[in-house]
N, C-alpha and C. Protein backbone atom coordinates (compact mmCIF):
# COMPACT_ATOMS: atom_id res chain seq x y z
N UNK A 1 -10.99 8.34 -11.90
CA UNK A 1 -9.95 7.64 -11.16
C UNK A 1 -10.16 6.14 -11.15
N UNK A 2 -11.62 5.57 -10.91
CA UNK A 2 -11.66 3.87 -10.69
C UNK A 2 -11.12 3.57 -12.44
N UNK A 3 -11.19 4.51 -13.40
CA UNK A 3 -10.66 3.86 -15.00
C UNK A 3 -9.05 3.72 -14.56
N UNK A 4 -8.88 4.98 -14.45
CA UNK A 4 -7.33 4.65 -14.23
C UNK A 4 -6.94 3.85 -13.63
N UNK A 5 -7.81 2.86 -12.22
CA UNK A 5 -6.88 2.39 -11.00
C UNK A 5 -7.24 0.84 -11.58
N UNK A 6 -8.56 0.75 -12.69
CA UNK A 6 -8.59 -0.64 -13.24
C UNK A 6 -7.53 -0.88 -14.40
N UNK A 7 -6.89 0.42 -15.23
CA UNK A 7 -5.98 0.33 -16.46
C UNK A 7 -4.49 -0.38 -15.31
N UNK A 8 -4.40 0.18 -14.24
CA UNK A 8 -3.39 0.15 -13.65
C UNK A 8 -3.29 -1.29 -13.23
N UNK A 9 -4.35 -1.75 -12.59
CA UNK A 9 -4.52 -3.01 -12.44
C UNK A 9 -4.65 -4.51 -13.11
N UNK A 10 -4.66 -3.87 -14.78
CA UNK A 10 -5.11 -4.63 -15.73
C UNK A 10 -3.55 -4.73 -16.36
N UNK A 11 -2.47 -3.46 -15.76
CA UNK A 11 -0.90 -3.62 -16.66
C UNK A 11 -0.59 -4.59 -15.98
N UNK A 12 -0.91 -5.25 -14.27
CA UNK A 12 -0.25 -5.70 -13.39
C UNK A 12 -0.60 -7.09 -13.48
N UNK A 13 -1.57 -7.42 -14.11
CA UNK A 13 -2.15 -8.83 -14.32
C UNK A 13 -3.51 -8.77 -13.58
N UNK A 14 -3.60 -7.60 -12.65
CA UNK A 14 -5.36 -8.38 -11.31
C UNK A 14 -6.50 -8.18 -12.14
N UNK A 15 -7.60 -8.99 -11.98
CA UNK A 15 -8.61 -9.13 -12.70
C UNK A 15 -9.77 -8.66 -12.22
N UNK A 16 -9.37 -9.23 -10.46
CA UNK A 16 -10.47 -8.34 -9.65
C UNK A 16 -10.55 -7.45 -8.65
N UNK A 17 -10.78 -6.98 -9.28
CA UNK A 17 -10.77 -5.25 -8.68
C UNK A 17 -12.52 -4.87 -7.63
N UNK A 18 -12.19 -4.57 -6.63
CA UNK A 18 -13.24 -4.17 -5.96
C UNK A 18 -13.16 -2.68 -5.04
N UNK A 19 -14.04 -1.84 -5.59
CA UNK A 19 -14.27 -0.72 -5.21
C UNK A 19 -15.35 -0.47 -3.75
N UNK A 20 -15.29 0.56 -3.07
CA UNK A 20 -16.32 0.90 -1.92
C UNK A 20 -16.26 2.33 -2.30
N UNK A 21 -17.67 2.16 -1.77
CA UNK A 21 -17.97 4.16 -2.31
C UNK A 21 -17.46 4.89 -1.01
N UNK A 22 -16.54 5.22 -0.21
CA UNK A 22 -15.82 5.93 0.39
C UNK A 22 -15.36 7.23 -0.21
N UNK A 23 -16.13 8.11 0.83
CA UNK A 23 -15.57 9.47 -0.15
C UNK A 23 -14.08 9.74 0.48
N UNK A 24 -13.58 9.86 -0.34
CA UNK A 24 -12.15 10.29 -0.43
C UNK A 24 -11.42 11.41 0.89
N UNK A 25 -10.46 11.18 1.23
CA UNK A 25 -10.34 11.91 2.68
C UNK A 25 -11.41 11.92 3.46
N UNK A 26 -12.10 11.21 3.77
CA UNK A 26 -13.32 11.56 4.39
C UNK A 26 -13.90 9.75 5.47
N UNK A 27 -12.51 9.71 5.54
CA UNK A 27 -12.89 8.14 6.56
C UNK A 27 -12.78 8.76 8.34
N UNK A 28 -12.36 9.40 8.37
CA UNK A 28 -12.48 10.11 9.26
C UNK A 28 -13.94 10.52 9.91
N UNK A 29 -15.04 10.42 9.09
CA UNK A 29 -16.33 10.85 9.26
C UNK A 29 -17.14 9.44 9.02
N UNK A 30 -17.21 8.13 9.17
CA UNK A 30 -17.39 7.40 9.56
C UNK A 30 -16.66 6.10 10.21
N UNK A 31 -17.59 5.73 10.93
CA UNK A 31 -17.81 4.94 11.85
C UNK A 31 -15.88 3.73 11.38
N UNK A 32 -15.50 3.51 12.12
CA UNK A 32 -13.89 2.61 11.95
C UNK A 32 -14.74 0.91 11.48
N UNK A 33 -15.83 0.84 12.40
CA UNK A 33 -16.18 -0.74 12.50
C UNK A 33 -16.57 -0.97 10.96
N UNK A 34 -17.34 0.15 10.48
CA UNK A 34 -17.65 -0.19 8.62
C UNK A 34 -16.39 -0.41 8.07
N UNK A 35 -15.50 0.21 8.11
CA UNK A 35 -13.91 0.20 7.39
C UNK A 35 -13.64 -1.41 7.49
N UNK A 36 -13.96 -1.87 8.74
CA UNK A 36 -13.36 -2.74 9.38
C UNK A 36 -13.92 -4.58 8.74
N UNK A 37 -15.25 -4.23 8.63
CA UNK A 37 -16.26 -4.94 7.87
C UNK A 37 -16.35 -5.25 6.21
N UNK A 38 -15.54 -3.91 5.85
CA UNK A 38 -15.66 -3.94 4.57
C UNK A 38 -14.27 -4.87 4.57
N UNK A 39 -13.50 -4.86 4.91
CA UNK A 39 -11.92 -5.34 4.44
C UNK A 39 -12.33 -6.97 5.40
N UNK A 40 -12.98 -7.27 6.16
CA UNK A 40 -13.26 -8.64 7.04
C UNK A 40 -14.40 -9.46 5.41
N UNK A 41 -14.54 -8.82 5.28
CA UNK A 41 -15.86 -9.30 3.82
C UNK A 41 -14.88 -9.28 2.75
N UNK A 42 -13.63 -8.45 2.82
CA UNK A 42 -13.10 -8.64 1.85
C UNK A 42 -12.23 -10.13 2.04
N UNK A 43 -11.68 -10.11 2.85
CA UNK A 43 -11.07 -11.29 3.36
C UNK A 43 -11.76 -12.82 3.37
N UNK A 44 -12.76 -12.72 4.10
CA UNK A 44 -14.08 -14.04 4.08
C UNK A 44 -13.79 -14.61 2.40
N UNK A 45 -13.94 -13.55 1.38
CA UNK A 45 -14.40 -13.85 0.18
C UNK A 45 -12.50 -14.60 -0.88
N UNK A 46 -11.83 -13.64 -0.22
CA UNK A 46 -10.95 -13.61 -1.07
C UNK A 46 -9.48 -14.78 -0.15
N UNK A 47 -9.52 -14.85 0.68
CA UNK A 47 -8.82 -15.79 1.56
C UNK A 47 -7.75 -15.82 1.70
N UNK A 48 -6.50 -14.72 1.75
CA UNK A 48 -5.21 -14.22 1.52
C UNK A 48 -4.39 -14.29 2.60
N UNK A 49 -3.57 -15.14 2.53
CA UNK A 49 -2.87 -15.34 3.21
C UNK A 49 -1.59 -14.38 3.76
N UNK A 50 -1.31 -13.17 3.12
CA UNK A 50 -0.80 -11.91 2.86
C UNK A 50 -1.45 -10.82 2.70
N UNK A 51 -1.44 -9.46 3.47
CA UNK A 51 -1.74 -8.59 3.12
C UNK A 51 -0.70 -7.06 3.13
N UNK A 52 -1.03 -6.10 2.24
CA UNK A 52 -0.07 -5.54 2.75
C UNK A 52 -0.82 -4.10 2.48
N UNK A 53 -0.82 -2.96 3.57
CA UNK A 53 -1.43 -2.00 3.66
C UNK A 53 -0.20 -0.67 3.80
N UNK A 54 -1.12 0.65 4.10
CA UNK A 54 -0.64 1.96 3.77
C UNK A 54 -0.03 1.48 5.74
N UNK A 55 1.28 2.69 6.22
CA UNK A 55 1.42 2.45 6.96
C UNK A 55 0.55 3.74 8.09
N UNK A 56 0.63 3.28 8.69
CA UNK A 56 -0.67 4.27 10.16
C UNK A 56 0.14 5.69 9.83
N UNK A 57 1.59 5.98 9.73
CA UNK A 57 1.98 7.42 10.58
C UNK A 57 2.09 7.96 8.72
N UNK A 58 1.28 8.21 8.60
CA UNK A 58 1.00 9.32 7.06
C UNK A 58 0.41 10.51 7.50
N UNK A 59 0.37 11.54 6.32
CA UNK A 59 -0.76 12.56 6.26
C UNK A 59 -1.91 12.29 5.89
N UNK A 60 -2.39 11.27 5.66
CA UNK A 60 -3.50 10.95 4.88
C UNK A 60 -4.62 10.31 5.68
N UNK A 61 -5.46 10.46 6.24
CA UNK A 61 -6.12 10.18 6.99
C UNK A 61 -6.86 8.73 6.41
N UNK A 62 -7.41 8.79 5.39
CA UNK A 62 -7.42 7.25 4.85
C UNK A 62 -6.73 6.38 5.14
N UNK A 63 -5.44 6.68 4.54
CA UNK A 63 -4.28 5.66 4.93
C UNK A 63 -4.25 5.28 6.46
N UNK A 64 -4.61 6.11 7.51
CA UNK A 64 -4.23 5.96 8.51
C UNK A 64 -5.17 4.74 9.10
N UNK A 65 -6.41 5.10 8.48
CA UNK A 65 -7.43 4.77 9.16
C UNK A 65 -7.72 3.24 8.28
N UNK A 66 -7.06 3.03 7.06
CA UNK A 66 -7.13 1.80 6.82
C UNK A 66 -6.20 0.63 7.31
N UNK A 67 -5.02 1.37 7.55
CA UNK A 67 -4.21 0.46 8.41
C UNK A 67 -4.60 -0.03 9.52
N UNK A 68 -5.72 1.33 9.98
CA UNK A 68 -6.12 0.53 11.48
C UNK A 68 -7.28 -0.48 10.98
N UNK A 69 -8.33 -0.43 9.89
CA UNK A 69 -8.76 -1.17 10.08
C UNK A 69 -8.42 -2.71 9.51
N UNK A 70 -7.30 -2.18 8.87
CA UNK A 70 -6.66 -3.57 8.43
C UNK A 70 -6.12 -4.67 9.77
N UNK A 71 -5.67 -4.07 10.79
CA UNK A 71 -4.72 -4.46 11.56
C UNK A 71 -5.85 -4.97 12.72
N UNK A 72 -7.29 -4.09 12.90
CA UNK A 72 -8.36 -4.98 13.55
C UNK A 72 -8.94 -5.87 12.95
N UNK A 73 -9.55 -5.87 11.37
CA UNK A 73 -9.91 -7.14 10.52
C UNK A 73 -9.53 -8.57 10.71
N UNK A 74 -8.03 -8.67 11.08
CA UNK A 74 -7.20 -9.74 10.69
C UNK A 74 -6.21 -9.80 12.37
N UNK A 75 -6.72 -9.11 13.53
CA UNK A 75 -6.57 -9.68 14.64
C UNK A 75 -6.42 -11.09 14.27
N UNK A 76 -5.51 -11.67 15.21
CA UNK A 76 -4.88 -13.23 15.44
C UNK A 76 -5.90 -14.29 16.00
N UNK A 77 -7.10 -14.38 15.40
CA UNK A 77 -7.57 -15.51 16.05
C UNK A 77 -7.77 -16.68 15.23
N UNK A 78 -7.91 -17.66 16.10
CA UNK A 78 -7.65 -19.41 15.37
C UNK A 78 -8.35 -19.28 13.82
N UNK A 79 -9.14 -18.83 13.40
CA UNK A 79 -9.53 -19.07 11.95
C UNK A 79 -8.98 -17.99 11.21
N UNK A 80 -8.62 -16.98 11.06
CA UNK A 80 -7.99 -16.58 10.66
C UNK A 80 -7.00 -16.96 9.95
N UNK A 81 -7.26 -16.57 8.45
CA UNK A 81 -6.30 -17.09 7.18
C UNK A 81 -5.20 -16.04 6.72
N UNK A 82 -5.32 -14.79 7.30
CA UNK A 82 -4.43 -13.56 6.90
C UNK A 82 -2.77 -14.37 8.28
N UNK A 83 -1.56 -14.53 7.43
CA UNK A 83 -1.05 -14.94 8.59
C UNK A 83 0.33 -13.80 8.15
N UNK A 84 0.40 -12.57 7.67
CA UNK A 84 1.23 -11.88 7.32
C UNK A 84 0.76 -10.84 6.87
N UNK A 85 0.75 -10.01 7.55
CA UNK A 85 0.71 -7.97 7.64
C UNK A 85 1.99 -7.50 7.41
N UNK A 86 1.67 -6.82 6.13
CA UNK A 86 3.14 -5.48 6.08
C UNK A 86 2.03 -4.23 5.63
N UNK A 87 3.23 -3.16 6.11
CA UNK A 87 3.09 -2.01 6.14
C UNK A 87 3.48 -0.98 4.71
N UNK A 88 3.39 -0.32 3.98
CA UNK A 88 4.19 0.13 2.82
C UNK A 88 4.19 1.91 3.29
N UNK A 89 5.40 2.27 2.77
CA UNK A 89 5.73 3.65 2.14
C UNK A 89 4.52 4.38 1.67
N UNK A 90 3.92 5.46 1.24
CA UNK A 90 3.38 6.21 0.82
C UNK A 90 3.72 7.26 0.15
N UNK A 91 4.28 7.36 -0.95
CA UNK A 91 5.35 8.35 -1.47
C UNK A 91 3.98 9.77 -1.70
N UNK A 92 4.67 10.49 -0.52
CA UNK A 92 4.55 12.26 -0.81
C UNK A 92 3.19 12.10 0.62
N UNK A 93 3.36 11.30 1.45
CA UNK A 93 2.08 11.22 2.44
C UNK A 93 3.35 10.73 3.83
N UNK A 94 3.87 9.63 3.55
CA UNK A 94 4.80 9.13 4.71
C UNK A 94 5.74 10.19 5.02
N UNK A 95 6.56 10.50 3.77
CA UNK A 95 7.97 11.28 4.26
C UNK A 95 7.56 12.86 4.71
N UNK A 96 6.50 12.99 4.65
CA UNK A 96 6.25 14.39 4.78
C UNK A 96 5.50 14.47 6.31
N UNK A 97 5.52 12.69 6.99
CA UNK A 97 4.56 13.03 8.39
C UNK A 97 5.55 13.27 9.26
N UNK A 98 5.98 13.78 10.49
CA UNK A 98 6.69 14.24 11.08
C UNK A 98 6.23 12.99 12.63
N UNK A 99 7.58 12.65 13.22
CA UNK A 99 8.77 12.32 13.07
C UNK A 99 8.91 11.24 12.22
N UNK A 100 9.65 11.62 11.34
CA UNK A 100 10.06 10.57 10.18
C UNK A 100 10.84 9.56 10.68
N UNK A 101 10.07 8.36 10.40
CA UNK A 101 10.08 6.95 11.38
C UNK A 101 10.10 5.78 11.08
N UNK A 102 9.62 5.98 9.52
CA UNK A 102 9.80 4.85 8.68
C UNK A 102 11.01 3.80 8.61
N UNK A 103 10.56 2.74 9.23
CA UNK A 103 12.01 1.70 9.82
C UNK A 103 11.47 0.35 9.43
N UNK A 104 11.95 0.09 8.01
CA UNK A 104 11.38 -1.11 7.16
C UNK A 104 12.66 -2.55 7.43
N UNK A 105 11.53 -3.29 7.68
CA UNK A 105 12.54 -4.63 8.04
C UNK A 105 12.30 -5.64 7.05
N UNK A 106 11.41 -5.59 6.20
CA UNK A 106 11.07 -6.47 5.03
C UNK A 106 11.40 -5.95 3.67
N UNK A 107 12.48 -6.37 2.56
CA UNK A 107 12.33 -6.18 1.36
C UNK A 107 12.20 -7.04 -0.04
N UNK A 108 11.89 -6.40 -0.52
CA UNK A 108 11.69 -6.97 -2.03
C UNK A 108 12.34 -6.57 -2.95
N UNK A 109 13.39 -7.34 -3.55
CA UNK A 109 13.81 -7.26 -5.08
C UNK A 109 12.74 -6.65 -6.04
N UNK A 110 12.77 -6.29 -6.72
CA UNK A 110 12.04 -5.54 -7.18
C UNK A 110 12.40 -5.00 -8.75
N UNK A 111 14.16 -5.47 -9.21
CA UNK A 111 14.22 -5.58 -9.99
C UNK A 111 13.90 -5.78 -11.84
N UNK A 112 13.29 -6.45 -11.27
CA UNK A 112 12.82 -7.37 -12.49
C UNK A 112 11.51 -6.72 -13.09
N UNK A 113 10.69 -6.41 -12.11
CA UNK A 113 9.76 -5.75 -12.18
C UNK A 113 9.60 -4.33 -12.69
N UNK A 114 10.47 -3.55 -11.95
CA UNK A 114 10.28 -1.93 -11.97
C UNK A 114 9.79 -1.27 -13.47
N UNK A 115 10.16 -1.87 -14.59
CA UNK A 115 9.17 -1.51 -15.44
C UNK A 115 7.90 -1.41 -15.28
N UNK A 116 7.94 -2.91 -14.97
CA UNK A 116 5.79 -3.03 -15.00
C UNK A 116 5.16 -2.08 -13.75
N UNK A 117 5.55 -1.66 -13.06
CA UNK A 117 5.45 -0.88 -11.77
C UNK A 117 5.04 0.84 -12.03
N UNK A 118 7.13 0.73 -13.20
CA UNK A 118 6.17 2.32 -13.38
C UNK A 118 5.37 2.83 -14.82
N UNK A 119 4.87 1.26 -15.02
CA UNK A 119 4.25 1.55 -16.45
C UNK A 119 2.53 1.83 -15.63
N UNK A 120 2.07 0.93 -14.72
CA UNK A 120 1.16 0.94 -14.54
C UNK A 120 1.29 2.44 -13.31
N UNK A 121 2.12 2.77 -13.11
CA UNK A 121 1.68 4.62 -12.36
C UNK A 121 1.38 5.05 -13.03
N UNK A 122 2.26 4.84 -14.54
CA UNK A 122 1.85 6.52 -15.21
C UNK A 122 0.49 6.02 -15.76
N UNK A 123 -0.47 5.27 -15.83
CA UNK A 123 -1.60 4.80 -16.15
C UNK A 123 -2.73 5.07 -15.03
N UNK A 124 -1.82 5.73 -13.73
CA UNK A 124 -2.92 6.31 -12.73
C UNK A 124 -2.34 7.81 -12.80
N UNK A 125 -2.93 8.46 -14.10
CA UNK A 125 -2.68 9.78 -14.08
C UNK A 125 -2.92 10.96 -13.56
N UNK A 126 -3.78 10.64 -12.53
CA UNK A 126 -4.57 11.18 -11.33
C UNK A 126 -3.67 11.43 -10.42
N UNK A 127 -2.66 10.85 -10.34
CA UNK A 127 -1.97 10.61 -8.96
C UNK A 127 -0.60 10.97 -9.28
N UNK A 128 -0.05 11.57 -10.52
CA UNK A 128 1.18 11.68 -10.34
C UNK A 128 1.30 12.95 -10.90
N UNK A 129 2.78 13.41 -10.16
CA UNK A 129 2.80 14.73 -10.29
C UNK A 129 4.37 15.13 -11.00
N UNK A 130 4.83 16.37 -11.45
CA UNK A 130 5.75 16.30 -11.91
C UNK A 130 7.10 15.96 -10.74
N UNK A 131 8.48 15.90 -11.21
CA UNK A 131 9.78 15.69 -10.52
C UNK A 131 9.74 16.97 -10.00
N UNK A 132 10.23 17.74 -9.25
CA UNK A 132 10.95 16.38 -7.87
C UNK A 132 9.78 16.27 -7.15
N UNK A 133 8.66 16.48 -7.02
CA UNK A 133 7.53 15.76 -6.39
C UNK A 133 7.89 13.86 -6.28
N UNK A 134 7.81 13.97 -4.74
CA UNK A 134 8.33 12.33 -4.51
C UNK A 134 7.01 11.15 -5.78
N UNK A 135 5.57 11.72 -5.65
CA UNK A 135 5.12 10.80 -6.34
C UNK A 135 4.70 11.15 -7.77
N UNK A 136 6.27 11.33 -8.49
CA UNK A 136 6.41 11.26 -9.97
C UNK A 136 6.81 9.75 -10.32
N UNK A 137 7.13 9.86 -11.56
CA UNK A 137 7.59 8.65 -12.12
C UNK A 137 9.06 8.78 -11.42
N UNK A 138 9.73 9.87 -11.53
CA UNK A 138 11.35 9.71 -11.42
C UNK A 138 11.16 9.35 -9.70
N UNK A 139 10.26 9.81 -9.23
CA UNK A 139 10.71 9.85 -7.98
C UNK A 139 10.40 8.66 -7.15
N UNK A 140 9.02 7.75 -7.54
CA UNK A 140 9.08 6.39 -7.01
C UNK A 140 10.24 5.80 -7.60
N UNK A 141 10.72 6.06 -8.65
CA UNK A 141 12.23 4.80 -9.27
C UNK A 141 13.55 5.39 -8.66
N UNK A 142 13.19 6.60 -8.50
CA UNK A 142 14.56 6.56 -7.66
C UNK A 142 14.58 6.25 -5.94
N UNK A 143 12.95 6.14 -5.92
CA UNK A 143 13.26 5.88 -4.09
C UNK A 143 13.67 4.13 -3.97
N UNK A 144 12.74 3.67 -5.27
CA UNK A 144 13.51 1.92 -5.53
C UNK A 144 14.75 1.83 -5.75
N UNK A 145 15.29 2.78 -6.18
CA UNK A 145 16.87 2.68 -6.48
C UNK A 145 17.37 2.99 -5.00
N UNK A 146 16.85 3.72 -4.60
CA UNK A 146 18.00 4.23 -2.74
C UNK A 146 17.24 3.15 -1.76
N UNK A 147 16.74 2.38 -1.54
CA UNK A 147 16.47 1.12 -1.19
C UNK A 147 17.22 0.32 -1.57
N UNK A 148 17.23 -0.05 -2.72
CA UNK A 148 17.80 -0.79 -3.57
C UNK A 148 19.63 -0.81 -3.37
N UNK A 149 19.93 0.49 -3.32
CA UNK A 149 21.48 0.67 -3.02
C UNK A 149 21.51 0.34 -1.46
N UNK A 150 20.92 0.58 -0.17
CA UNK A 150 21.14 0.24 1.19
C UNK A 150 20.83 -1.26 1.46
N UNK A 151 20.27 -1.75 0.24
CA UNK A 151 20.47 -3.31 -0.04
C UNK A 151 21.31 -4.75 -0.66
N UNK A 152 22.12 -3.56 -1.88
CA UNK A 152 22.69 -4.36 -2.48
C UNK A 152 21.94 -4.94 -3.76
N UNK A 153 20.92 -4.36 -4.29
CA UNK A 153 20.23 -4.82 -5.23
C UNK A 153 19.27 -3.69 -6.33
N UNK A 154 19.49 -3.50 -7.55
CA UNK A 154 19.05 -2.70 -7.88
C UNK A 154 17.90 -1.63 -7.75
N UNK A 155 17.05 -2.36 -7.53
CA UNK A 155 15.50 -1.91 -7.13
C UNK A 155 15.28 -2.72 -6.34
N UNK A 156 14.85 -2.23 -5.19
CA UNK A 156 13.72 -2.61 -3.75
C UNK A 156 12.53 -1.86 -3.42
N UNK A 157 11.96 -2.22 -2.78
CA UNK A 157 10.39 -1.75 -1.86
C UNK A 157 10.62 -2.72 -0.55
N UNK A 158 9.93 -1.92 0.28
CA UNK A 158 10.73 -1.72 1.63
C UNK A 158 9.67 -1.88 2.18
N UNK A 159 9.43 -2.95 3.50
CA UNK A 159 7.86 -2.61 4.28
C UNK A 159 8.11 -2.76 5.51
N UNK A 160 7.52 -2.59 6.06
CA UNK A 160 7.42 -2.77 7.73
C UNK A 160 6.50 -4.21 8.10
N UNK A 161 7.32 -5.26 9.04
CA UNK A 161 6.27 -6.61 8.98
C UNK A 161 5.52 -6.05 10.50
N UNK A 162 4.14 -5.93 10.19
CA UNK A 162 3.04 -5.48 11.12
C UNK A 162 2.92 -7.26 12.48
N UNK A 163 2.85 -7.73 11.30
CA UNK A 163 2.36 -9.34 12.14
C UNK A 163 2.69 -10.58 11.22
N UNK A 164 3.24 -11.45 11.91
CA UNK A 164 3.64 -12.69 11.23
C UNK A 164 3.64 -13.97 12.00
N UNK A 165 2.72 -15.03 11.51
CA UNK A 165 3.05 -15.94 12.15
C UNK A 165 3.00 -17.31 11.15
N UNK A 166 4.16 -17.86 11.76
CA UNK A 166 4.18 -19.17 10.73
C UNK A 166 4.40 -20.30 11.28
């Protein structure tokens, strides 16, 4: 999987890629403050003025638990360089958590892009599954397309703004 998620990363242009040995579903079994440390070290180093994470109400307990520690990392205080939190979709983890709640106030054109998007999925072949499974190829481009139509614009991605200050 880290080959695939660097091929994926390498269609998209990022160069640096940083991994943590986190076993997989399994954040749940340690400690939140390590989660919390690892992404505050990630930040110190990398200085991003944007971030954008999985949103809390998934099936995925990772996801859940990185949002939280995303959202304690980058608490609002005076040095703090993160000045914009969004939330993202999780295709086949969000729509399947119950009560479906997903209420996105931020979008992105996305247009232009959606090639390079679903060139680098099918390059995380680990992770995708056939149609109508939401996280196929057809099925992330068509959820950009039904965004995209409640927008007025071909392809969108849709987030939730967690925190913003400018």
């Amino acid at each position: 999987m880290r080959r695939e998620a660097l091929k994926a990363n390498a269609i998209l242009g990022i160069k640096d890629v940083s991994f943590c040995n986190f076993s997989d579903n399994r954040f749940d079994r340690m400690p939140l403050l390590d989660v919390v440390r690892v992404i505050e070290r990630a930040i110190e180093k990398i200085k991003p003025e944007i971030i954008f994470t999985h949103r809390e109400r998934t099936l995925n307990i990772d996801h859940q638990i990185a949002y939280k520690a995303v959202v304690t990392a980058t608490r609002p205080l005076p040095a703090m360089v993160v000045r914009q939190v969004y939330s993202f979709e999780v295709l086949s983890s969000s729509e399947w958590a119950y009560p479906l709640d997903f209420s996105p106030n931020v979008f992105f054109d996305i247009t232009m892009t959606i090639a390079l998007k679903l060139k680098a999925l099918k390059a995380y072949a680990s992770e995708i599954r056939e149609f109508p499974h939401p996280r196929s190829v057809e099925g992330v481009k068509l959820n950009a397309k039904t965004w995209g139509m409640k927008l007025g614009a071909r392809y969108v991605e849709a987030f939730e703004l967690v925190r913003m200050l400018k």
